[in-house]
C-alpha atoms as a PDB file:
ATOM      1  CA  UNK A   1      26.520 -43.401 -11.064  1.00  0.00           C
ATOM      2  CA  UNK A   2      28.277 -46.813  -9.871  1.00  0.00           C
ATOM      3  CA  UNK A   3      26.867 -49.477 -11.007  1.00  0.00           C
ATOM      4  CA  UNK A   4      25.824 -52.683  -8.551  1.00  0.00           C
ATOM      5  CA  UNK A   5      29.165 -54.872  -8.022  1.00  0.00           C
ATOM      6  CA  UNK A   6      28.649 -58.745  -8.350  1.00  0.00           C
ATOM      7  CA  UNK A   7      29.616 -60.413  -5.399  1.00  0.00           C
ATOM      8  CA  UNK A   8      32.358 -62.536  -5.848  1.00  0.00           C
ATOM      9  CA  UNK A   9      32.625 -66.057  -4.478  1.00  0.00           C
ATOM     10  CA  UNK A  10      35.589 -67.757  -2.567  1.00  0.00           C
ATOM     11  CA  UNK A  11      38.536 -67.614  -4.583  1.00  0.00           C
ATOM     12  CA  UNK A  12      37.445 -64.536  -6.757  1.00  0.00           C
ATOM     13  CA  UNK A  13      38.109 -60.961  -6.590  1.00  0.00           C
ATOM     14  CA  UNK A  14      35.645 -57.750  -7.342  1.00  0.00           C
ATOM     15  CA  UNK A  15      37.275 -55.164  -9.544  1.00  0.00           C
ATOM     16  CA  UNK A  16      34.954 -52.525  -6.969  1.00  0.00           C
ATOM     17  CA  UNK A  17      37.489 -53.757  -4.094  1.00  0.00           C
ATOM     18  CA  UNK A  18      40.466 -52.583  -5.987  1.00  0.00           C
ATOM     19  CA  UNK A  19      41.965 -49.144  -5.106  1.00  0.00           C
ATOM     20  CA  UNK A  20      41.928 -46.059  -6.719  1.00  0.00           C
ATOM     21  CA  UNK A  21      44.918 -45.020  -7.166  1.00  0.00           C
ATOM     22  CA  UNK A  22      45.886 -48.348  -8.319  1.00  0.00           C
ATOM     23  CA  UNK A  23      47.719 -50.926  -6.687  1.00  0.00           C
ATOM     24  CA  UNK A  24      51.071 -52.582  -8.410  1.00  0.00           C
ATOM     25  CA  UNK A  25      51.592 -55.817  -7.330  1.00  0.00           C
ATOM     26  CA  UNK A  26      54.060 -58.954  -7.770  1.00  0.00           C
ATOM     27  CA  UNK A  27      52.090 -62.034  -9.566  1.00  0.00           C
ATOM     28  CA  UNK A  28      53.586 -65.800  -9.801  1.00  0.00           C
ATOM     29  CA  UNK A  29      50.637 -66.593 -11.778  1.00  0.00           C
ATOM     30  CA  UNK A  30      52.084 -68.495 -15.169  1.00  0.00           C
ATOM     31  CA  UNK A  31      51.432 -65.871 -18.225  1.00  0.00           C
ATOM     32  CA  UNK A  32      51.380 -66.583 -21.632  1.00  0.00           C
ATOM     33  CA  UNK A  33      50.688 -64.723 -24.972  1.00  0.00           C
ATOM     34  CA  UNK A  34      50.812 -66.134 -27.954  1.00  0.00           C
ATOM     35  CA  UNK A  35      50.142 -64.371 -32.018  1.00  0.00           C
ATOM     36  CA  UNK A  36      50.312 -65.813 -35.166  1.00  0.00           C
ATOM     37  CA  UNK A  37      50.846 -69.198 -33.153  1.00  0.00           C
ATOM     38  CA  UNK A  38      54.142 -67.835 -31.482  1.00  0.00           C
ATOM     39  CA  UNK A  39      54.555 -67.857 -27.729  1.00  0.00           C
ATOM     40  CA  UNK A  40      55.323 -64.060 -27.160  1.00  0.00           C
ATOM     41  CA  UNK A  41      55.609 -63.924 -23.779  1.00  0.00           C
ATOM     42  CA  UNK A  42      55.912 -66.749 -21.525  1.00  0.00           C
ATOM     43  CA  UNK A  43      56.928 -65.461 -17.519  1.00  0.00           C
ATOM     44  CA  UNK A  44      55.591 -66.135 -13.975  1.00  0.00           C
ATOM     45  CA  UNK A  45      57.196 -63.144 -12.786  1.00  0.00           C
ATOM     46  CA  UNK A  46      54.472 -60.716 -14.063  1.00  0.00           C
ATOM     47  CA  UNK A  47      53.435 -57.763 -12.142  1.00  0.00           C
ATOM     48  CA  UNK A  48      49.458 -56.243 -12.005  1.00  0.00           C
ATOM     49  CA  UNK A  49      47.997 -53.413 -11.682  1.00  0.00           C
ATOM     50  CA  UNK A  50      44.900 -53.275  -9.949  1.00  0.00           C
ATOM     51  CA  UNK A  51      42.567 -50.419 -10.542  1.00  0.00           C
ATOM     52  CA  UNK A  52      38.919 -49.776  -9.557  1.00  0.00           C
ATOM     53  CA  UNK A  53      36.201 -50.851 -12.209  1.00  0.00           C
ATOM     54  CA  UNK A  54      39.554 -52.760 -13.793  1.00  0.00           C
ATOM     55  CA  UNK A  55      40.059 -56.322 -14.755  1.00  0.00           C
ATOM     56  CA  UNK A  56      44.300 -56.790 -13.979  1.00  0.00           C
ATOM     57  CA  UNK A  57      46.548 -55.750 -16.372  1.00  0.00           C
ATOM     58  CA  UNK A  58      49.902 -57.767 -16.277  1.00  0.00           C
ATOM     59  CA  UNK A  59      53.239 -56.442 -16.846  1.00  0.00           C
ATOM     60  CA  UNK A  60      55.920 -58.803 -17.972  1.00  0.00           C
ATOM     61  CA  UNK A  61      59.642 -58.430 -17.724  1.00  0.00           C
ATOM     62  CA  UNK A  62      61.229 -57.423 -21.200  1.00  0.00           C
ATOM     63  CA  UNK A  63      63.498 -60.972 -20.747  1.00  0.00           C
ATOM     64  CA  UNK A  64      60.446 -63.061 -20.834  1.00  0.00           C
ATOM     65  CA  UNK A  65      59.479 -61.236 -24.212  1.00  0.00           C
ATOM     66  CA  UNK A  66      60.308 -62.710 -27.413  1.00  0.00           C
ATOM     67  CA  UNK A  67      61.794 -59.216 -28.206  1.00  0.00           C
ATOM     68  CA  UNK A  68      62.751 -59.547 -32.332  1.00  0.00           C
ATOM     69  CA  UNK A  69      59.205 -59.712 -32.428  1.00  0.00           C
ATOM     70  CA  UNK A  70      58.243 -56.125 -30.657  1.00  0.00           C
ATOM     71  CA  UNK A  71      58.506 -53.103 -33.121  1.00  0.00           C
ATOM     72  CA  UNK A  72      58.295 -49.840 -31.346  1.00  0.00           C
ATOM     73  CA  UNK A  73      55.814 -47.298 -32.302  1.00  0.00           C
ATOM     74  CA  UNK A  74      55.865 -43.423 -32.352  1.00  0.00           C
ATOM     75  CA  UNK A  75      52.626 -43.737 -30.980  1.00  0.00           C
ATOM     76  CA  UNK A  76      52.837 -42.691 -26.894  1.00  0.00           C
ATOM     77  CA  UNK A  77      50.311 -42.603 -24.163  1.00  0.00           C
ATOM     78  CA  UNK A  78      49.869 -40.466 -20.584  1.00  0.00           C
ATOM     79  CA  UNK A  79      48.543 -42.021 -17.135  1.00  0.00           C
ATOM     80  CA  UNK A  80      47.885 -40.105 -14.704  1.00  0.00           C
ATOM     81  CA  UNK A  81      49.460 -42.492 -12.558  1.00  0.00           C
ATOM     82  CA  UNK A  82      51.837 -43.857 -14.353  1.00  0.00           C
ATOM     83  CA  UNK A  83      53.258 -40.851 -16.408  1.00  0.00           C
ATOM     84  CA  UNK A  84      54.288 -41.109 -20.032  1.00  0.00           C
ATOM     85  CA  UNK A  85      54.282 -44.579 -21.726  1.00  0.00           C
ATOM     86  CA  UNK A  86      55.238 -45.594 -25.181  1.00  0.00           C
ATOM     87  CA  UNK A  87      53.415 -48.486 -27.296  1.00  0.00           C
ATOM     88  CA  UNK A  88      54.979 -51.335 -29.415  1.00  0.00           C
ATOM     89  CA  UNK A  89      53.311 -52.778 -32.786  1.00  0.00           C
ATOM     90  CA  UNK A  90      53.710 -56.694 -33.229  1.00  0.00           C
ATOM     91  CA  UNK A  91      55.125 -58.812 -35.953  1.00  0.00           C
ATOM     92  CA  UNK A  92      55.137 -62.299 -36.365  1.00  0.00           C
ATOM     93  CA  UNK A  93      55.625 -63.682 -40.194  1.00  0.00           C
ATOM     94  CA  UNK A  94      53.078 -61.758 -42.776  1.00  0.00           C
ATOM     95  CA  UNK A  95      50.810 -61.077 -39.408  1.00  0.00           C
ATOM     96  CA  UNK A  96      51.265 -57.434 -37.850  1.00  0.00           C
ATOM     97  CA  UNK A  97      49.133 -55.934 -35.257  1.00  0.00           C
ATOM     98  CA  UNK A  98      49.789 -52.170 -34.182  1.00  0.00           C
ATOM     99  CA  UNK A  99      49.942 -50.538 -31.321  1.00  0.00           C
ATOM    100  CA  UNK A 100      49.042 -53.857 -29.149  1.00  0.00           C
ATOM    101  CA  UNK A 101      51.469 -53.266 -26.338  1.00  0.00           C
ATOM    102  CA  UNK A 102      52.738 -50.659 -24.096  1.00  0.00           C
ATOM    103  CA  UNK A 103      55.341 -49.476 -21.671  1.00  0.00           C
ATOM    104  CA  UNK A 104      56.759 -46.673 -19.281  1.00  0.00           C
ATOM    105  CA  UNK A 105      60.180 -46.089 -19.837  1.00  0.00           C
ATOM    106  CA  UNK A 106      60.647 -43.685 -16.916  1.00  0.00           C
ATOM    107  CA  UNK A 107      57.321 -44.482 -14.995  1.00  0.00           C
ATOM    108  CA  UNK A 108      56.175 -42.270 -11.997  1.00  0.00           C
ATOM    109  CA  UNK A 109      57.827 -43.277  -8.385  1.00  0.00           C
ATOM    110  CA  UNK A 110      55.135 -45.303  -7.162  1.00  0.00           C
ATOM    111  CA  UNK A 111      55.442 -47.485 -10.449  1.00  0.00           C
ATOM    112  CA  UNK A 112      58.969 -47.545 -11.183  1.00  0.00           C
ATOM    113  CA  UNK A 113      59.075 -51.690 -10.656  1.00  0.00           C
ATOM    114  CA  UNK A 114      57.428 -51.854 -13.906  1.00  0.00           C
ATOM    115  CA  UNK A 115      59.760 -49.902 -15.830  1.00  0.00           C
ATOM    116  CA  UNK A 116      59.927 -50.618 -19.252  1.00  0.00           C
ATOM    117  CA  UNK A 117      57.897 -54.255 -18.605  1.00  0.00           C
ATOM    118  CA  UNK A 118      54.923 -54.554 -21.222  1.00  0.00           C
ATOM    119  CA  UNK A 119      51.531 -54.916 -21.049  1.00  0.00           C
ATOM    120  CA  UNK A 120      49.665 -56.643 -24.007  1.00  0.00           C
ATOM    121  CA  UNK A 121      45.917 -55.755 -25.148  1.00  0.00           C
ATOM    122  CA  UNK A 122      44.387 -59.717 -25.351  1.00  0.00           C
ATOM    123  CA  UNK A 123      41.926 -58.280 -27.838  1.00  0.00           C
ATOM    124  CA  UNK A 124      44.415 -58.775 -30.881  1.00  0.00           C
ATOM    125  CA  UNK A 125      46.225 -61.778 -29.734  1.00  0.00           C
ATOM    126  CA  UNK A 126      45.443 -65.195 -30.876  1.00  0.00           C
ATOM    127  CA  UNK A 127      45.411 -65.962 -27.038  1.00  0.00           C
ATOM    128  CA  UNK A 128      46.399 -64.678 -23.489  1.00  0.00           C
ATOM    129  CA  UNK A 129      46.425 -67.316 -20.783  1.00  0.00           C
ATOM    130  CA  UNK A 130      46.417 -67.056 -17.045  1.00  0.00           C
ATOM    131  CA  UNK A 131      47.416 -70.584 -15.387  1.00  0.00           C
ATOM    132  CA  UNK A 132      46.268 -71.808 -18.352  1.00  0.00           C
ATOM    133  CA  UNK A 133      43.099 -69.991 -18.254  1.00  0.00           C
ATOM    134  CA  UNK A 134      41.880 -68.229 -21.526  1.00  0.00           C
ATOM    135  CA  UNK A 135      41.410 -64.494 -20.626  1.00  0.00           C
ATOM    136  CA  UNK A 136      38.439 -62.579 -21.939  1.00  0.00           C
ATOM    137  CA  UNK A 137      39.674 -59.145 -22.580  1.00  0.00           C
ATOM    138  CA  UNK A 138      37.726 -55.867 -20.751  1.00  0.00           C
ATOM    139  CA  UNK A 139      35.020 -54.717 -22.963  1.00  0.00           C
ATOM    140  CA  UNK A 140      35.517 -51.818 -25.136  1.00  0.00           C
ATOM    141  CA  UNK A 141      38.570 -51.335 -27.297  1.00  0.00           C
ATOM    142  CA  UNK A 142      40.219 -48.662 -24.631  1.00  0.00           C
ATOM    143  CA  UNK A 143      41.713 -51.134 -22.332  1.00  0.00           C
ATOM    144  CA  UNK A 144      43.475 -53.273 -21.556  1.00  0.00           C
ATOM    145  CA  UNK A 145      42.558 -55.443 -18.288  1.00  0.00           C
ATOM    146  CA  UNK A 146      42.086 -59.297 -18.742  1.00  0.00           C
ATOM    147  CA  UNK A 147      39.487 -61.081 -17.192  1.00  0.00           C
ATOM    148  CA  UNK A 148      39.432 -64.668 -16.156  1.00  0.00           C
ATOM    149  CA  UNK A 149      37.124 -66.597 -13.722  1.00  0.00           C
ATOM    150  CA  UNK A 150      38.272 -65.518 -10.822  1.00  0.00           C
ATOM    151  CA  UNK A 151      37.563 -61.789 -11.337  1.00  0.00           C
ATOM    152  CA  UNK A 152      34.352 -60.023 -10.918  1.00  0.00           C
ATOM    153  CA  UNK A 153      32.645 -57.076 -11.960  1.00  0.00           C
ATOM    154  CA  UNK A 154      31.018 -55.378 -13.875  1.00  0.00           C
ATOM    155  CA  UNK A 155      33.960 -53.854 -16.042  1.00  0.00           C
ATOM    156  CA  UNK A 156      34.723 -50.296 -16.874  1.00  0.00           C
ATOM    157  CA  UNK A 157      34.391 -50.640 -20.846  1.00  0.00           C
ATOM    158  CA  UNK A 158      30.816 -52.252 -20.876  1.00  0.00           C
ATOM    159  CA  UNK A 159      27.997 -50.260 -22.651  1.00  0.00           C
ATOM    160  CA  UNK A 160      27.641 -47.088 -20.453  1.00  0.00           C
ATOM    161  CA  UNK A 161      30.341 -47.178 -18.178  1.00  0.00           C
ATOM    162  CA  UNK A 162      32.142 -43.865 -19.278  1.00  0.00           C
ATOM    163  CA  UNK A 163      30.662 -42.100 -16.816  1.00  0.00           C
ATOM    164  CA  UNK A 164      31.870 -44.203 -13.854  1.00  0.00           C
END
């Protein structure tokens, strides 16, 4: 059953207006992630993903990745939209986090602009910003969308949204 959307207000989007299959798009918005107080990632040349039920998940260019910093993982992952993906465990100092971040190294045709860019889960992070904006991360420990003020749901994670 789908639940009752919030409406959003000028300058905010509802995650019920994005598409499904999901949408990649380009994103100028300034992105930063930072763990263990390290900037990890620091780009405005992110791309999102935009799913239905879905806070954004960003995508950053491996060259705006602090890359000695990424450990990969023999831990993979399957999309049915994206095709197989591959994670990456993070360590910074005596802090390690695993399985935190993933990629597609040979993604599907529709999303082959995000090959092998990352996407980080903001749950684990010290902090994720969009234009300075703290992100929230999507309820549940499944996914990985990041919410900030000017998205609107409710979220695919919350308490009884599996069967949406």
């Amino acid at each position: 059953m789908r639940p009752q959307p919030i409406a959003p207000q000028t300058g905010q989007e509802s995650v019920w207006n994005y598409p499904r299959p999901p949408r990649l798009e380009d994103s100028t918005k300034h992105i930063q992630i930072i763990f263990n107080g390290e900037t990890i990632a620091d780009t405005r040349r992110a791309k999102r993903v935009l799913e239905t039920s879905h806070p954004p998940v960003y995508y950053i260019p491996p060259e705006d990745i602090q890359q000695q910093y990424l450990i990969p993982s023999p831990e993979t992952t399957y999309c049915e939209w994206k095709g197989q993906g591959a994670y990456y465990s993070l360590k910074v100092g005596n802090q390690q986090a695993e399985e935190v971040a993933w990629y597609y190294p040979e993604p599907t045709p529709a999303f082959a602009a995000i090959k092998n860019y990352v996407a980080f889960y903001p749950r684990p992070m010290d902090v994720c910003y969009v234009d300075g904006e703290k992100v929230q991360p999507q309820p549940g420990n499944f996914y990985g969308g990041w919410i900030t003020r000017d998205i609107v749901g409710p979220f695919k994670g919350e308490p009884g949204s599996w069967g949406w």
